[in-house]
C-alpha atoms as a PDB file:
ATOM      1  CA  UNK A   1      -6.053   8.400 -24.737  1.00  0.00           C
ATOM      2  CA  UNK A   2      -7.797   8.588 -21.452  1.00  0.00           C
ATOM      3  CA  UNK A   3      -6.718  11.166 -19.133  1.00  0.00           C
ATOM      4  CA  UNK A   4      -4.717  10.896 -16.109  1.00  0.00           C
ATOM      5  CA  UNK A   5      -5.913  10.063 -12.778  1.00  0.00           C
ATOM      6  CA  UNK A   6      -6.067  13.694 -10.989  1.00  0.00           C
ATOM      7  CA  UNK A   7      -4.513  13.226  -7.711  1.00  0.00           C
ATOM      8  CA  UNK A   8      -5.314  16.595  -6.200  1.00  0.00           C
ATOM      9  CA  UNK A   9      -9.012  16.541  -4.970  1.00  0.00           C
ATOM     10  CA  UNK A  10      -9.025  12.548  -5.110  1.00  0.00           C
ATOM     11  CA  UNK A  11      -9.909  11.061  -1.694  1.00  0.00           C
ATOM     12  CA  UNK A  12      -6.886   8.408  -0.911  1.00  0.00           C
ATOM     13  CA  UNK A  13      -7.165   5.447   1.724  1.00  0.00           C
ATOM     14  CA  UNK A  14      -3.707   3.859   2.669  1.00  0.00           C
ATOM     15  CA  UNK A  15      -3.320   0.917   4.806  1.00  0.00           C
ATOM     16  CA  UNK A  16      -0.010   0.604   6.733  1.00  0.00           C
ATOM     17  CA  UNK A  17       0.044   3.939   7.003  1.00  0.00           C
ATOM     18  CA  UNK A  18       1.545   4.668  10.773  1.00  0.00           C
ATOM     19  CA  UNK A  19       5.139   3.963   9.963  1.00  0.00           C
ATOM     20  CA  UNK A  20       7.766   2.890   6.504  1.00  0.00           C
ATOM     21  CA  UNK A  21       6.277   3.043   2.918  1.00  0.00           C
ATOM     22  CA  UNK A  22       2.687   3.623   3.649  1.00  0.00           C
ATOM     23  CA  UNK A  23       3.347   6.676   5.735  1.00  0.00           C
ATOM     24  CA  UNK A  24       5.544   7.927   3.278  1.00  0.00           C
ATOM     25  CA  UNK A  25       2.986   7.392   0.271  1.00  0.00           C
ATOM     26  CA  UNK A  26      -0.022   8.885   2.637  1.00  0.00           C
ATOM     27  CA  UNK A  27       2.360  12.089   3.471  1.00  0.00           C
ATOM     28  CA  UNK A  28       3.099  11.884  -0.784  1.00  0.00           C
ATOM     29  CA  UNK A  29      -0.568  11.717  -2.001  1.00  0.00           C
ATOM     30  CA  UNK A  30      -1.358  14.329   0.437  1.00  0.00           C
ATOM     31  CA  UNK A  31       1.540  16.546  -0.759  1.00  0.00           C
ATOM     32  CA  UNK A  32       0.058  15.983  -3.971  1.00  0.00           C
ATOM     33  CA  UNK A  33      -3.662  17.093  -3.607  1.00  0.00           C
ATOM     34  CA  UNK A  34      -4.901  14.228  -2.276  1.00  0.00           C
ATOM     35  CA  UNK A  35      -7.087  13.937   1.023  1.00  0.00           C
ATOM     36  CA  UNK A  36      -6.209  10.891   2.887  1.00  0.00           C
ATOM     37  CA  UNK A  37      -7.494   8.573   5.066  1.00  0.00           C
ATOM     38  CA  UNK A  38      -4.347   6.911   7.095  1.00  0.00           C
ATOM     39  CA  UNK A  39      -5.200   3.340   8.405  1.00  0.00           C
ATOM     40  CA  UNK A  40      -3.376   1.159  10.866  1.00  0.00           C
ATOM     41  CA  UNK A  41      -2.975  -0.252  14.419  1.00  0.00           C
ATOM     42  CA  UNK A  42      -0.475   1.538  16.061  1.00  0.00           C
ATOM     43  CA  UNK A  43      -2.198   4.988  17.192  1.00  0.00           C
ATOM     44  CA  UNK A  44      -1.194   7.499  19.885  1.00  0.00           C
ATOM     45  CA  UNK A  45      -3.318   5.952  22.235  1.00  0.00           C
ATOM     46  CA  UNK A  46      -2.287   2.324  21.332  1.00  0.00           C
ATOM     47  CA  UNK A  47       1.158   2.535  19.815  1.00  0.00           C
ATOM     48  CA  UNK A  48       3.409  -0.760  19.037  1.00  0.00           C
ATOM     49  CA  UNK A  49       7.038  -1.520  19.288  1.00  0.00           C
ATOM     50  CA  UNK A  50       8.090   0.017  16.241  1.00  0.00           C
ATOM     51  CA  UNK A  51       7.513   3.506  15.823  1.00  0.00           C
ATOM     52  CA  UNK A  52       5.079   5.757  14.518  1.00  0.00           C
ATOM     53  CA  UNK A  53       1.186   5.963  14.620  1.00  0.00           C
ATOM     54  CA  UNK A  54      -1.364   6.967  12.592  1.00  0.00           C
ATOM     55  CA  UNK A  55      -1.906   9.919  14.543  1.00  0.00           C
ATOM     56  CA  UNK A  56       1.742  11.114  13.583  1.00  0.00           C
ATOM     57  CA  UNK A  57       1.452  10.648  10.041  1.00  0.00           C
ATOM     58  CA  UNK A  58      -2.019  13.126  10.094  1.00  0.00           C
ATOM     59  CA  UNK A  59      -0.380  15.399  12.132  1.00  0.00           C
ATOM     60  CA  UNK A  60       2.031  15.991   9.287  1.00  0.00           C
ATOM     61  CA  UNK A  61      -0.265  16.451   6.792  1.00  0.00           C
ATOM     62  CA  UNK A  62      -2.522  18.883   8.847  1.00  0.00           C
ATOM     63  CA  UNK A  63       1.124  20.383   9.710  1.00  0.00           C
ATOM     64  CA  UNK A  64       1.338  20.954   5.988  1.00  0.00           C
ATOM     65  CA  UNK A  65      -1.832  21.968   5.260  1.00  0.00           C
ATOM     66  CA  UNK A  66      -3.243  18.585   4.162  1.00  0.00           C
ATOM     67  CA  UNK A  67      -5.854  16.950   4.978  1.00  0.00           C
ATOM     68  CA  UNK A  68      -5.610  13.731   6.240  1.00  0.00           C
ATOM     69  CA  UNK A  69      -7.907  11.551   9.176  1.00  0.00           C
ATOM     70  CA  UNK A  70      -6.842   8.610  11.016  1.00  0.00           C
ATOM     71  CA  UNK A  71      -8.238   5.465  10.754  1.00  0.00           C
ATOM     72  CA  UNK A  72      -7.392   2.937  13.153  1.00  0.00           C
ATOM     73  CA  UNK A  73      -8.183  -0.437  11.916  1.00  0.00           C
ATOM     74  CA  UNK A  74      -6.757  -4.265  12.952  1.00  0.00           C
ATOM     75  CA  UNK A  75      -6.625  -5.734   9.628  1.00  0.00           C
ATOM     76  CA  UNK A  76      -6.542  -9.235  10.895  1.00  0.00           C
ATOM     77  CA  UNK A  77     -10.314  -8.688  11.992  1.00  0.00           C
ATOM     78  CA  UNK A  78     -12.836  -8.190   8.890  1.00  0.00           C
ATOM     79  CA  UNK A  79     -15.273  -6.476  10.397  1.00  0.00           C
ATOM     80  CA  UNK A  80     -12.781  -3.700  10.797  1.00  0.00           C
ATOM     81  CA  UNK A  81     -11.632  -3.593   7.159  1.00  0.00           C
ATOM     82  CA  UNK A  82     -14.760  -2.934   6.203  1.00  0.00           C
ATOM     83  CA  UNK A  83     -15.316  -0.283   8.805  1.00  0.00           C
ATOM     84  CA  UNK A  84     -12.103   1.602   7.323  1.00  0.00           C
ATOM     85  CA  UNK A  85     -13.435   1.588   3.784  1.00  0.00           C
ATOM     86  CA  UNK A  86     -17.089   2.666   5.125  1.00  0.00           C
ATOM     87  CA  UNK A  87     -15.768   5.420   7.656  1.00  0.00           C
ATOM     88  CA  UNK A  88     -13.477   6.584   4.782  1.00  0.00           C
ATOM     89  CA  UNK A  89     -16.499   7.563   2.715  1.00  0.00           C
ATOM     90  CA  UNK A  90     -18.608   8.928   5.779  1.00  0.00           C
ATOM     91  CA  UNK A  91     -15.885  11.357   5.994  1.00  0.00           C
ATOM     92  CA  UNK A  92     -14.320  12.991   2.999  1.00  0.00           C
ATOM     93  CA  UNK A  93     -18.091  11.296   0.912  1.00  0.00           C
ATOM     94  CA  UNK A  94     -16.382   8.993  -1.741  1.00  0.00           C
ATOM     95  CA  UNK A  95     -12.930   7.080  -2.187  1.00  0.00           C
ATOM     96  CA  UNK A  96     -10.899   7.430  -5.294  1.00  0.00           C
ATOM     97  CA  UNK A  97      -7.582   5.805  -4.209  1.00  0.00           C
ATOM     98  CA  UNK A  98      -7.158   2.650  -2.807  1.00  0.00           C
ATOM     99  CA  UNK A  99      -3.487   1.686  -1.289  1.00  0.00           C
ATOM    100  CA  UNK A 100      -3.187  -2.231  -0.458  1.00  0.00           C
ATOM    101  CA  UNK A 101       0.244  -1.273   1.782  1.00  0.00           C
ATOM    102  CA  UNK A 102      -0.148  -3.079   4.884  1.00  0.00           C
ATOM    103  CA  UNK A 103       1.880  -6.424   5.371  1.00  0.00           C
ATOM    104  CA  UNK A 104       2.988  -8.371   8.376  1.00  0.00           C
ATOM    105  CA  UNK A 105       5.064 -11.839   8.605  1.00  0.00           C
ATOM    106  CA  UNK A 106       6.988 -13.951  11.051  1.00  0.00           C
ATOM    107  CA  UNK A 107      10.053 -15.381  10.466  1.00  0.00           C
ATOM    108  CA  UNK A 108       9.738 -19.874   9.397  1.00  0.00           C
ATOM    109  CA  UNK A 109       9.323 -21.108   6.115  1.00  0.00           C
ATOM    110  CA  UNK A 110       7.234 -24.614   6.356  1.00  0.00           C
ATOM    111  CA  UNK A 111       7.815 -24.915   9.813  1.00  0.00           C
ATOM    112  CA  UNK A 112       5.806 -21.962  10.782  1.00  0.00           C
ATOM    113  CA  UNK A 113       2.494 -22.700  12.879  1.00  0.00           C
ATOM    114  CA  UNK A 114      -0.423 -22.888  11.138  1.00  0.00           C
ATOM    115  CA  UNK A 115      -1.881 -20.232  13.580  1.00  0.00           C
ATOM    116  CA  UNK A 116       0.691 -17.467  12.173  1.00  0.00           C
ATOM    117  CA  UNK A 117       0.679 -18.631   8.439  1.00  0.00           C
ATOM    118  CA  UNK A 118      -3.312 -17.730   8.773  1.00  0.00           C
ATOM    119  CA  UNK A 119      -2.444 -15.078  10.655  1.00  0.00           C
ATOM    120  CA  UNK A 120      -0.124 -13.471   7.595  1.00  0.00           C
ATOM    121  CA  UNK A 121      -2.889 -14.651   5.138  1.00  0.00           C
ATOM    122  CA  UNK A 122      -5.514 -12.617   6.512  1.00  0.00           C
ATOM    123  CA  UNK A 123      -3.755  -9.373   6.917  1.00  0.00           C
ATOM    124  CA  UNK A 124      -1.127  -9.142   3.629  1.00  0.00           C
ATOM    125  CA  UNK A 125      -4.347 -11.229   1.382  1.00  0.00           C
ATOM    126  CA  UNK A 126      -7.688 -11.234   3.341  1.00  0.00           C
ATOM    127  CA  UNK A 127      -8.005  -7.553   4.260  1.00  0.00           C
ATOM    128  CA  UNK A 128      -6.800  -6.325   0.592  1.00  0.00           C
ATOM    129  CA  UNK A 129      -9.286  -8.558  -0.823  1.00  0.00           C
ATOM    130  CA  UNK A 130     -11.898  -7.207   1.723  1.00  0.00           C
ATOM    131  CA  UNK A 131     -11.352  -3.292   1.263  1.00  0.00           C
ATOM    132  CA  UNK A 132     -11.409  -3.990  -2.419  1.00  0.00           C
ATOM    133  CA  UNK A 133     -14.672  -5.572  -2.247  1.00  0.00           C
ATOM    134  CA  UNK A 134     -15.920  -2.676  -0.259  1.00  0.00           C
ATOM    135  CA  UNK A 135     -14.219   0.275  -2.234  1.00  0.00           C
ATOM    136  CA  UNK A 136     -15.130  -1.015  -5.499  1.00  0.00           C
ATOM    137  CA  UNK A 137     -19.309  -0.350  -6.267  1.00  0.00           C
ATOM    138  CA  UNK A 138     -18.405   3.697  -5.533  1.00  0.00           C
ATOM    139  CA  UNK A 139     -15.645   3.268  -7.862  1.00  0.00           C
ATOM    140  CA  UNK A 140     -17.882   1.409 -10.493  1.00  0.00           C
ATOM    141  CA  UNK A 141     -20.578   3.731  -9.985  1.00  0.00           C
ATOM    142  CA  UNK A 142     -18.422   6.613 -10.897  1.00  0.00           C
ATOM    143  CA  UNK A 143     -16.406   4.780 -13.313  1.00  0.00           C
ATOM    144  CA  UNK A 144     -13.227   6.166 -12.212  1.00  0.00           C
ATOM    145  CA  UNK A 145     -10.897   4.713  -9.459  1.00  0.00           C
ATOM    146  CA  UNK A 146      -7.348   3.654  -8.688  1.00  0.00           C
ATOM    147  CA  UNK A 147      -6.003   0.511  -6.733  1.00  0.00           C
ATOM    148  CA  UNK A 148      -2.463  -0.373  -5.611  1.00  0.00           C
ATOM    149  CA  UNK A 149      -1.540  -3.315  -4.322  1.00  0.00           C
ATOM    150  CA  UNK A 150       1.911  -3.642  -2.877  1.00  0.00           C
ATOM    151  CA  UNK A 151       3.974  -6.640  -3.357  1.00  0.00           C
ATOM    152  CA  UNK A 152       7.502  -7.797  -2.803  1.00  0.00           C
ATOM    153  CA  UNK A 153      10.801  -9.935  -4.748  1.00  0.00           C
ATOM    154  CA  UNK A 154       9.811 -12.605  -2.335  1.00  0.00           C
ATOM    155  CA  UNK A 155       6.577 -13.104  -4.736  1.00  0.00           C
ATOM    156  CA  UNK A 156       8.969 -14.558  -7.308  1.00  0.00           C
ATOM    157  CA  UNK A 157      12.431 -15.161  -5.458  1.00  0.00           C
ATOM    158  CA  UNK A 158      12.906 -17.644  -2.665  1.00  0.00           C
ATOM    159  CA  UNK A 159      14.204 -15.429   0.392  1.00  0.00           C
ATOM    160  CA  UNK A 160      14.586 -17.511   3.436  1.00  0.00           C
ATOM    161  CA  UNK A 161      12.428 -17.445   6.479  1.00  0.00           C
ATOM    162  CA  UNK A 162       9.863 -15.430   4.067  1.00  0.00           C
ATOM    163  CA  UNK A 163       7.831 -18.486   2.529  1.00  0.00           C
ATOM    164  CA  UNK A 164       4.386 -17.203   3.615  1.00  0.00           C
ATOM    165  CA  UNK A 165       5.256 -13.958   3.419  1.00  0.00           C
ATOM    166  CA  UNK A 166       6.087 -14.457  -0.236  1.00  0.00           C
ATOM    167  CA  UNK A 167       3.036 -16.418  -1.014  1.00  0.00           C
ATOM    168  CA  UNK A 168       0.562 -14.019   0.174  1.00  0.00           C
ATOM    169  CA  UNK A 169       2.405 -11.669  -2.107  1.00  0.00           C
ATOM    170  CA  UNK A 170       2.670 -13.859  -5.548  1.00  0.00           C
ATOM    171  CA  UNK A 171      -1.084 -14.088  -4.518  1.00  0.00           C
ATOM    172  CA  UNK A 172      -2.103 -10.295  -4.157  1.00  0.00           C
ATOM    173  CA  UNK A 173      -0.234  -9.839  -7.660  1.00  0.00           C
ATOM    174  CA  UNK A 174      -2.657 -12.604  -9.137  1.00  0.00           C
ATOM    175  CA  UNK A 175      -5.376 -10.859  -7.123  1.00  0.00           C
ATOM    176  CA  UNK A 176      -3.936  -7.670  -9.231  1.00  0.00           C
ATOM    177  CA  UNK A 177      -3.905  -9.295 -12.669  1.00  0.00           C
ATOM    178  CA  UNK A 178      -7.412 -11.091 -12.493  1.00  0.00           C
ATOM    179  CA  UNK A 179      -8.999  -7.821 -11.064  1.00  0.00           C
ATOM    180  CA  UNK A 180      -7.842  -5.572 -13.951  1.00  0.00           C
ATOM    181  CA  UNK A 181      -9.293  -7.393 -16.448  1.00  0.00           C
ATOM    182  CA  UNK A 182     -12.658  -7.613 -14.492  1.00  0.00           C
ATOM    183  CA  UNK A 183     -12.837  -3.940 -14.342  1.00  0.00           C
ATOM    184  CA  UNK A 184     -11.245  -2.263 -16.704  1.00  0.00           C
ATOM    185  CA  UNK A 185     -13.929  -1.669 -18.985  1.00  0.00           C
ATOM    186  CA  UNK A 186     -15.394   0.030 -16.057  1.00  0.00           C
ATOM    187  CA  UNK A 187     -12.548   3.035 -15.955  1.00  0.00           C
ATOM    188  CA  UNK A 188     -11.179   1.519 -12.751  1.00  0.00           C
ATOM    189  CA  UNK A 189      -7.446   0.528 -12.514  1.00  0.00           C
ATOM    190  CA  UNK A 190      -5.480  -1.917 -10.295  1.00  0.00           C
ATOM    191  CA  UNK A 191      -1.682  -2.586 -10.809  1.00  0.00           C
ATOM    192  CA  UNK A 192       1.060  -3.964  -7.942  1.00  0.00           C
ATOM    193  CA  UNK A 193       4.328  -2.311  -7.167  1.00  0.00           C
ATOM    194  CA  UNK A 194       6.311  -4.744  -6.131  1.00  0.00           C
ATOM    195  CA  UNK A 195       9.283  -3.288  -4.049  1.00  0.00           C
ATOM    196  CA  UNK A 196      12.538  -5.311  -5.143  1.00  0.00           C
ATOM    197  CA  UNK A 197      15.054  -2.806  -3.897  1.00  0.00           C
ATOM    198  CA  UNK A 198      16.172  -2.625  -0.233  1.00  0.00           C
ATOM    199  CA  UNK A 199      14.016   0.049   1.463  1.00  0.00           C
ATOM    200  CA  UNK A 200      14.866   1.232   4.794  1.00  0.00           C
ATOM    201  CA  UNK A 201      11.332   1.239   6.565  1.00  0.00           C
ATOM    202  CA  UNK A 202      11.255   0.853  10.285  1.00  0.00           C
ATOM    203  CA  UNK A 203       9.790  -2.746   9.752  1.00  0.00           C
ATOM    204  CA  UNK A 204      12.484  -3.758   7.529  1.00  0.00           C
ATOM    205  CA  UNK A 205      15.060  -2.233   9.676  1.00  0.00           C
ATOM    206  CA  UNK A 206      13.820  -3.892  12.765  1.00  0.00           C
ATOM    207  CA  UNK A 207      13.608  -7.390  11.211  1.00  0.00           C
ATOM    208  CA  UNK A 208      17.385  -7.382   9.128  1.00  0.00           C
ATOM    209  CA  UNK A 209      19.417  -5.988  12.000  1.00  0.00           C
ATOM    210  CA  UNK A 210      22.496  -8.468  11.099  1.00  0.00           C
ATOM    211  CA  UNK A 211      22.556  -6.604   6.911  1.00  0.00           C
ATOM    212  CA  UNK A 212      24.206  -3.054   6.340  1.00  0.00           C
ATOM    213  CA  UNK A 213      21.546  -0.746   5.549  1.00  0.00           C
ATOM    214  CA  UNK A 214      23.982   1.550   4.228  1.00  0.00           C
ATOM    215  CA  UNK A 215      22.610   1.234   0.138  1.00  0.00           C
ATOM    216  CA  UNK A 216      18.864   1.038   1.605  1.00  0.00           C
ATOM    217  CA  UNK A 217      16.563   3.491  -0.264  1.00  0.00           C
ATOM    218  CA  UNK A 218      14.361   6.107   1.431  1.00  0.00           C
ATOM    219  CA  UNK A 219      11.172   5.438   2.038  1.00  0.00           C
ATOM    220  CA  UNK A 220      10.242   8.451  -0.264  1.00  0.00           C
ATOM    221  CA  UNK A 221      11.415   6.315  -3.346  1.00  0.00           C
ATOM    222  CA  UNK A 222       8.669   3.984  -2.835  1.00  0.00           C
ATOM    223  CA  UNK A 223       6.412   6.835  -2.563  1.00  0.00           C
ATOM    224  CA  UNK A 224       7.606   8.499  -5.903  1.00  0.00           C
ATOM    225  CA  UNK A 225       7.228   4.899  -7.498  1.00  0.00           C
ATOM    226  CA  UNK A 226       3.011   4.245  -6.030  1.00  0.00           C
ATOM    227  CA  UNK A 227       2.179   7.759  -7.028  1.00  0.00           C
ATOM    228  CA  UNK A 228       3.433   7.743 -10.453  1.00  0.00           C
ATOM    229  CA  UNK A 229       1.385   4.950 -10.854  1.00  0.00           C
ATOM    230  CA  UNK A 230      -1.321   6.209  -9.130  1.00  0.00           C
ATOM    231  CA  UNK A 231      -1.565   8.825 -11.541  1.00  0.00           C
ATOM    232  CA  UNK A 232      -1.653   6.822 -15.056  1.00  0.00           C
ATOM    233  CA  UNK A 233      -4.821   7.126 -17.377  1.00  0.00           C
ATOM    234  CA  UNK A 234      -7.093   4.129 -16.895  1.00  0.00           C
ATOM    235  CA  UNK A 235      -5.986   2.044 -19.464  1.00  0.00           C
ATOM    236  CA  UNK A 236      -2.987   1.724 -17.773  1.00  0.00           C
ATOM    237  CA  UNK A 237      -3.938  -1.499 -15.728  1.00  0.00           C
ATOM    238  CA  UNK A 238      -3.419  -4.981 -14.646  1.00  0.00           C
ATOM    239  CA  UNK A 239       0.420  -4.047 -13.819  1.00  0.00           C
ATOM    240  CA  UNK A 240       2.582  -6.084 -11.583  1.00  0.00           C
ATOM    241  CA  UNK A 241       5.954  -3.634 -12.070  1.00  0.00           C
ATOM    242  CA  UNK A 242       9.089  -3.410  -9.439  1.00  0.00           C
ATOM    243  CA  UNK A 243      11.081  -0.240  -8.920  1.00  0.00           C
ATOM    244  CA  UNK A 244      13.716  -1.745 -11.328  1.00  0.00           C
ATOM    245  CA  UNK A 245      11.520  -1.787 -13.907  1.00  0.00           C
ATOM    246  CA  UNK A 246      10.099   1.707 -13.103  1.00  0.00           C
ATOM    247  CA  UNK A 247      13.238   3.186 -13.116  1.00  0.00           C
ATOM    248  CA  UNK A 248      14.396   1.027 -16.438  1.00  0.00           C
ATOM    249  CA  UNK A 249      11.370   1.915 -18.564  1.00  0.00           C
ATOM    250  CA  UNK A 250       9.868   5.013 -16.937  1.00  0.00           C
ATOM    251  CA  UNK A 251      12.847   6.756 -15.514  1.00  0.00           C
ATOM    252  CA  UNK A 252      10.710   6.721 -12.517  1.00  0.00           C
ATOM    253  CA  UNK A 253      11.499   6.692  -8.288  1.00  0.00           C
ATOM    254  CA  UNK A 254      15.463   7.155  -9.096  1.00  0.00           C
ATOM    255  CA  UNK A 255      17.955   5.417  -6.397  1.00  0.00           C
ATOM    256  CA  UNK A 256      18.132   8.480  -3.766  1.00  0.00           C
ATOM    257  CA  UNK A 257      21.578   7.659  -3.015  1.00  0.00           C
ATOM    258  CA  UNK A 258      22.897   8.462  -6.939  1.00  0.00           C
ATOM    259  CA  UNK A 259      21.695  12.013  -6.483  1.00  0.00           C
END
């Protein structure tokens, strides 16, 4: 059997990485070994509504001894996706670890304008597609690499006023499946967590204030879930699992509030 991917010493890029599941995985790999590059909008200098930046999320890696650089990067706009992959590798001089986190949407099933349904294609499907395609030929060179791709129950459950949203999901996991097979004879694995269990990001928080958030999982849980699969052999590939499954067959990212 192939040998695990080696976390510590890998270089990590994670997208969505100021604030909810992608700071927590970025402060996780980092914890682990891992040097990360943290990518997102919402920086010190530029922050959003919601909290957090990715100037936070290096400071408490650096805080912990990590290392960790911050990568500010609009996802809607290509030429920036690219520029996060590329700076990346100018940096820590390859990329090991690539973390498809990011995802925005807007509330509208078929009535959403066309303008925002684009707008929801390009970050959650465009951009993943885009840093792929740009991470990949170091990975294939070296014939070693990891890709995650994040996904959601809305892929395969109709959840109202989440209809694009949940299409540019079912489509990353395709994007997930096809990818695999494509290079997997070249040591480089892609898989999909899709997060089916209630997760109390900031994002998640903000947009469901009506729901009790009191059974919500950490953010952590997620976290314990990508790096676990992060850290499979190569031949563990083409994935699309949920953290029900994870838990079910692995024993994996355990409900937080059990313990």
């Amino acid at each position: 059997m192939p040998p695990a991917m080696e976390l510590r010493g890998a270089v990590a890029l994670v997208t969505g990485a100021s604030r909810g599941v992608g700071r927590a995985i970025a402060i996780g790999l980092a914890e682990a070994g891992a040097s990360v590059a943290c990518a997102a909008r919402a920086t010190d200098a530029s922050p959003l509504r919601l909290p957090g930046t990715v100037d936070e999320t290096v400071r408490v890696i650096t805080e912990r001894g990590g290392a960790a650089l911050a990568v500010p990067t609009d996802l809607s706009k290509p030429a920036e996706v690219e520029a996060m992959v590329a700076r990346t590798i100018a940096h820590f001089g390859r990329l090991d670890l690539l973390v498809n986190n990011a995802a925005i949407t807007f509330p509208g099933d078929i009535d959403l304008p066309m303008k925002r349904w684009d707008l929801v294609m390009e970050v959650n499907l465009r951009a993943a597609v885009l840093a792929i395609k740009a991470a990949l030929p170091g990975m294939l060179e070296r014939r070693s690499g990891a890709i995650l791709n994040l996904s959601s129950a809305a892929a395969v459950m109709p959840v109202p006023g989440l209809l694009v949203y949940g299409v540019s999901k079912a489509a990353t996991e395709r994007v997930t499946t096809g990818l695999a097979a494509d290079v997997k004879p070249n040591g480089v694995a892609v898989n999909c967590l899709r997060i089916d269990v209630p997760i109390a990001s900031e994002g998640f928080v903000y947009n469901a204030p009506e729901l009790d958030k009191s059974d919500w999982e950490p953010t952590e849980v997620s976290a314990e879930a990508a790096l676990w699969m992060l850290g499979r052999p190569p031949d563990f590939t083409g994935q699309v699992l949920g953290i029900t499954d994870l838990r079910r067959e692995h024993g994996v990212a355990r409900s937080r509030l059990e313990r």
